[in-house]
Structure formats: structure tokens, C-alpha cells
N, C-alpha and C. Protein backbone atom coordinates (compact mmCIF):
# COMPACT_ATOMS: atom_id res chain seq x y z
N UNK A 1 45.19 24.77 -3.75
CA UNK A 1 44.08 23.91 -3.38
C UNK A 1 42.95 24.12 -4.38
N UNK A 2 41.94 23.14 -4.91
CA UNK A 2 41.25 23.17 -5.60
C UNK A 2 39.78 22.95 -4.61
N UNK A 3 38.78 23.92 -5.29
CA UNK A 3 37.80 23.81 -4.19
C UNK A 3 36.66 23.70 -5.49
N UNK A 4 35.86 22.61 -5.52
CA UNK A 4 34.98 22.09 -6.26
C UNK A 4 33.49 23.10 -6.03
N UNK A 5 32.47 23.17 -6.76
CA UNK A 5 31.14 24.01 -6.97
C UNK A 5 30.19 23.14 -5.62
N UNK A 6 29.54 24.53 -4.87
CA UNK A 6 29.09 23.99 -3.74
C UNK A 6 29.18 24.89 -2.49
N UNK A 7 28.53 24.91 -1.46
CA UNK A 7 28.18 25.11 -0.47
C UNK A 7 29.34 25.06 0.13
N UNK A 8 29.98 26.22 0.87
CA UNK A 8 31.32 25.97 2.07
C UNK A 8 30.91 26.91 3.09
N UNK A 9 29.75 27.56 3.39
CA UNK A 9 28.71 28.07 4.57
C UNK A 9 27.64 28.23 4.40
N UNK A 10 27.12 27.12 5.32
CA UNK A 10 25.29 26.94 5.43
C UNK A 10 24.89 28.32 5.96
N UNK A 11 24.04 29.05 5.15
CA UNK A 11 23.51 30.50 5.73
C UNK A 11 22.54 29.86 6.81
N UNK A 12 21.55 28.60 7.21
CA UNK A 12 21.05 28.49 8.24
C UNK A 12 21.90 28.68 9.68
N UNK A 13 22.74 29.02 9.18
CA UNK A 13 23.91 29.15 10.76
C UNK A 13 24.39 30.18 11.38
N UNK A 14 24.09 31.29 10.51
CA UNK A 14 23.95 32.44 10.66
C UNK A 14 24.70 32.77 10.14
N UNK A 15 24.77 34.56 9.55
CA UNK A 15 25.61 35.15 8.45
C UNK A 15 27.29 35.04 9.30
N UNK A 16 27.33 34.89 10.50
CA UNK A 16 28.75 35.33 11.52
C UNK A 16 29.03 33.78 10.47
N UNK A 17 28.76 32.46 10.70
CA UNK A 17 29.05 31.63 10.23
C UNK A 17 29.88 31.84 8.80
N UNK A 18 28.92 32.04 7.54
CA UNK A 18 28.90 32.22 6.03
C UNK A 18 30.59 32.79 6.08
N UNK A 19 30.70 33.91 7.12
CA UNK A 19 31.51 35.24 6.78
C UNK A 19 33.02 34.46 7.64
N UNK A 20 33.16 33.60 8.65
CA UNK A 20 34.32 32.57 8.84
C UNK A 20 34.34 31.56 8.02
N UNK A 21 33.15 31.35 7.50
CA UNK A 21 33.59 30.48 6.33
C UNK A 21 34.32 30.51 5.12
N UNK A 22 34.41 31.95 4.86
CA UNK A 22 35.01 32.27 3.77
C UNK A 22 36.43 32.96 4.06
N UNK A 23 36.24 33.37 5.88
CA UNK A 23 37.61 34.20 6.13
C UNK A 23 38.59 32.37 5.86
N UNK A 24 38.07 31.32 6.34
CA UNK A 24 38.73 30.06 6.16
C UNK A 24 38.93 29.51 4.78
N UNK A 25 38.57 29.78 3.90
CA UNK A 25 39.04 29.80 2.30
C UNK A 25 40.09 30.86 2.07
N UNK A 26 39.39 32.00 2.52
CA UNK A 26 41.11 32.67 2.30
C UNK A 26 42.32 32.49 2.55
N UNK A 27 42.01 31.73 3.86
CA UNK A 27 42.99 31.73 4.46
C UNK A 27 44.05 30.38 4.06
N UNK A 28 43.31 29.72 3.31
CA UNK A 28 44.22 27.93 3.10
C UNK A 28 44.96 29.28 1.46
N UNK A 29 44.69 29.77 1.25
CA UNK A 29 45.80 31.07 0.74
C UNK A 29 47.16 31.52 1.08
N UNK A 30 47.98 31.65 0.82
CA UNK A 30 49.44 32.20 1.19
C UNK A 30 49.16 33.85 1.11
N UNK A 31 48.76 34.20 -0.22
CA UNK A 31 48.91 35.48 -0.47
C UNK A 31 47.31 36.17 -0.24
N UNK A 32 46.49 35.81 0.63
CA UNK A 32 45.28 36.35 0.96
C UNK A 32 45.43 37.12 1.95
N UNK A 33 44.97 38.25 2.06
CA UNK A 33 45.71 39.41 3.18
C UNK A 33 44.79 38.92 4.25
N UNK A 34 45.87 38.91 5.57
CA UNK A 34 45.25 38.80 6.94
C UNK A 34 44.56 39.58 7.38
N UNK A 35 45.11 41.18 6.53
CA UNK A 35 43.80 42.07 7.51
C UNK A 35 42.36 41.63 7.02
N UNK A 36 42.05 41.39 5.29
CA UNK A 36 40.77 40.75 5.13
C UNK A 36 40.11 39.97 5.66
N UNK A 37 41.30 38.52 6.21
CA UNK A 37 40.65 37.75 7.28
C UNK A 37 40.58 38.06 8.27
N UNK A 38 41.09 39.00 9.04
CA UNK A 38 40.89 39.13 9.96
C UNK A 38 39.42 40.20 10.66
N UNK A 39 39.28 40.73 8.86
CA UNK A 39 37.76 41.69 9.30
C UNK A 39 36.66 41.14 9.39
N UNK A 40 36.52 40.16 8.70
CA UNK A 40 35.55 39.34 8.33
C UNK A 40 35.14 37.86 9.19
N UNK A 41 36.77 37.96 10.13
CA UNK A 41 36.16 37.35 11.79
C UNK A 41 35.81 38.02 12.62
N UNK A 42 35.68 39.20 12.66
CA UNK A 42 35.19 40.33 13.54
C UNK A 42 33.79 40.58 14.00
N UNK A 43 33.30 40.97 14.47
CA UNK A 43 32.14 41.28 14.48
C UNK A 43 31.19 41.96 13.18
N UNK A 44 30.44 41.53 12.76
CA UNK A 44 29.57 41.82 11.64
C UNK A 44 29.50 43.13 11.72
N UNK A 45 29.08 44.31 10.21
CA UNK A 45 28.53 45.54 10.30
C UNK A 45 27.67 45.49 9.49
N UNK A 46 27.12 46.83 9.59
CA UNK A 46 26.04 46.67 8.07
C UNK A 46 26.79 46.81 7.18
N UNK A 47 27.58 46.87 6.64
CA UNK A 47 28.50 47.26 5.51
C UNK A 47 28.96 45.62 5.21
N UNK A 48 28.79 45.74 3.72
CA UNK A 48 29.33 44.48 3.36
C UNK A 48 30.46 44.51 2.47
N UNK A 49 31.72 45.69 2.92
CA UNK A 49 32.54 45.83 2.04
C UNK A 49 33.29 45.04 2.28
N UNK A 50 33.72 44.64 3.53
CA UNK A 50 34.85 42.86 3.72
C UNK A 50 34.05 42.06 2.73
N UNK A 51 32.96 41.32 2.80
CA UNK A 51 32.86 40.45 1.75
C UNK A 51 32.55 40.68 0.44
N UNK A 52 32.35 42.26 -0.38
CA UNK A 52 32.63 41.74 -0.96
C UNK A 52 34.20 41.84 -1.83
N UNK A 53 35.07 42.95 -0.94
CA UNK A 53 36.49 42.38 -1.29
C UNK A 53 36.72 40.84 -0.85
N UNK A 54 36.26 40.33 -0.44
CA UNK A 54 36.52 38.34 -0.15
C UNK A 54 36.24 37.88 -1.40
N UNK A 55 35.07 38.05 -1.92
CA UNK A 55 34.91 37.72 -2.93
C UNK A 55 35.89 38.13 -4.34
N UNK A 56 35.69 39.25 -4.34
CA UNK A 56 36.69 39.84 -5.26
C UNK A 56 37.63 39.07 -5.89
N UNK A 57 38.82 39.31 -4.17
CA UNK A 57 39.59 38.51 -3.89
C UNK A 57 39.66 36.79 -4.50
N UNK A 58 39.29 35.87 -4.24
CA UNK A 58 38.88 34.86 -4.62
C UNK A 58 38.57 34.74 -5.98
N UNK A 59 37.65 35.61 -6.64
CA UNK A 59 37.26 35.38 -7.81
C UNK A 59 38.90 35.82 -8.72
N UNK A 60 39.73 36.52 -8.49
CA UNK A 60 40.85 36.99 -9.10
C UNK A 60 41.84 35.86 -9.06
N UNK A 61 41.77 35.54 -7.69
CA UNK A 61 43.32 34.67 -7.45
C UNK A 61 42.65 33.00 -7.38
N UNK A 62 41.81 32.80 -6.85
CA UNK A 62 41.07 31.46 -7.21
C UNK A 62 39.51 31.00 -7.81
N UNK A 63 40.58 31.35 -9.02
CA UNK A 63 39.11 31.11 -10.20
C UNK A 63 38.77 30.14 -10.90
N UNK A 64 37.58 29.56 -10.67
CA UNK A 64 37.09 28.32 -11.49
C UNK A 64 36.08 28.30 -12.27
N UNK A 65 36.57 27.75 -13.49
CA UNK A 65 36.20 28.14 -15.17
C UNK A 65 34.20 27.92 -15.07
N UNK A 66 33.48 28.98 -15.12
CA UNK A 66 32.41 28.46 -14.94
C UNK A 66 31.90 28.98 -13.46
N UNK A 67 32.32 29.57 -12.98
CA UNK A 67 32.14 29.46 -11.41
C UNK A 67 32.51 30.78 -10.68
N UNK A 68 31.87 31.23 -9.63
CA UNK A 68 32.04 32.22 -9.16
C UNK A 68 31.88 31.91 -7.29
N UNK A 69 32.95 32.93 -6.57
CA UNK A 69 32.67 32.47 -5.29
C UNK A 69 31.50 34.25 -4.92
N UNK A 70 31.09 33.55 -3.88
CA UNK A 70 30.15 34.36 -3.21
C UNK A 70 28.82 34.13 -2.68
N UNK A 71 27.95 34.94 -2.36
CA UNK A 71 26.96 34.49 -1.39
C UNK A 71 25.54 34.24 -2.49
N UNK A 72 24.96 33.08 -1.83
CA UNK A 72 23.56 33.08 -2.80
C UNK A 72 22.42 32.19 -1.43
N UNK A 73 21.36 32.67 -1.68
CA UNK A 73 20.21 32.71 -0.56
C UNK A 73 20.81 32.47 0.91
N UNK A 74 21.78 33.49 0.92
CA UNK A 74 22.46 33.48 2.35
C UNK A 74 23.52 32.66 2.84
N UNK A 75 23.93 31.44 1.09
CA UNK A 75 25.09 30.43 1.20
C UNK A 75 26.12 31.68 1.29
N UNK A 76 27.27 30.72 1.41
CA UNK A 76 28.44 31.34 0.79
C UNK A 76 29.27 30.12 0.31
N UNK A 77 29.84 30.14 -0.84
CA UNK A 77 30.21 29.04 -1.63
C UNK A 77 30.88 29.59 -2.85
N UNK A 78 30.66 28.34 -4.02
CA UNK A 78 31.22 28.74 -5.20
C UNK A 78 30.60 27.86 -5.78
N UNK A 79 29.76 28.80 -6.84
CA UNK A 79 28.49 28.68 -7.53
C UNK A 79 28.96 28.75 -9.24
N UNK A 80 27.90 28.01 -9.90
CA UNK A 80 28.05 28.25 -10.86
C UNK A 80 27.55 29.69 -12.03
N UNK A 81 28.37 29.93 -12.34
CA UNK A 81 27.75 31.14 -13.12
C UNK A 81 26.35 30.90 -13.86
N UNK A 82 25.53 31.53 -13.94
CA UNK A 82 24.10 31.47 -14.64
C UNK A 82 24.12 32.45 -15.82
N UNK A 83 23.60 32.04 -16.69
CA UNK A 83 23.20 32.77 -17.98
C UNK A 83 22.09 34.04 -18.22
């Protein structure tokens, strides 16, 4: 699946939102591990080590030239790299 530059969780919705938004990108994945999705539907911690292995993740196995997935003013999406 090809996922174009842009917004795929409105942070006005709250971070629980941002963080199923992205367990749902992993997941249109075959080889995206369920336990990742499945931490990152869980209840939130202070620890943000699920996302940022999500990200990781994503940036390794679905990478777009120019572009990076992850969180920016509380989005979560796939942004363009900045200089």
C-alpha cells in the first residue's frame, strides 16, 4: 500500500487517537508485529518506546523518498523531511 505525505492522526483527538492511528498503518502490513500493534492499542504510558519502535518500524519497511513517518505538533503522519 502506498500512503501519500500527510496527516493519518489528528492530535486534536487525543494522543490514545494519534497512537491507533498508527497501530492501523501497521497493521494494513503483513509483516508488522502484532505485539507492536497490539501495545500501542493499549492503554497509554509515559514511555514512548511503542511509538517510537512504530515509527522505526515504518520508516525501515515503508519508506517514502523524502518523507518520514512520525509524530509532529501532536500529528501522527508522514511528513516531509526538512533541511
Amino acid at each position: 500500500m502506498k500512503y501519500e505525505i500527510g496527516c493519518y492522526g489528528d492530535g486534536t483527538n487525543g494522543h490514545q487517537h494519534t497512537r491507533h492511528a498508527c497501530a492501523n498503518i501497521l497493521h494494513t502490513f503483513a509483516s508488522a508485529s502484532g505485539r507492536l500493534i497490539d501495545d500501542l492499542r493499549k492503554e497509554m504510558t509515559d514511555d514512548a518506546d511503542e511509538e517510537i519502535a512504530a515509527c522505526s518500524w515504518l520508516n525501515d519497511h515503508a519508506p517514502h523518498n523524502g518523507a518520514s513517518w512520525g509524530w509532529q505538533d501532536g500529528d501522527f503522519g508522514l511528513w516531509t523531511n526538512e533541511e
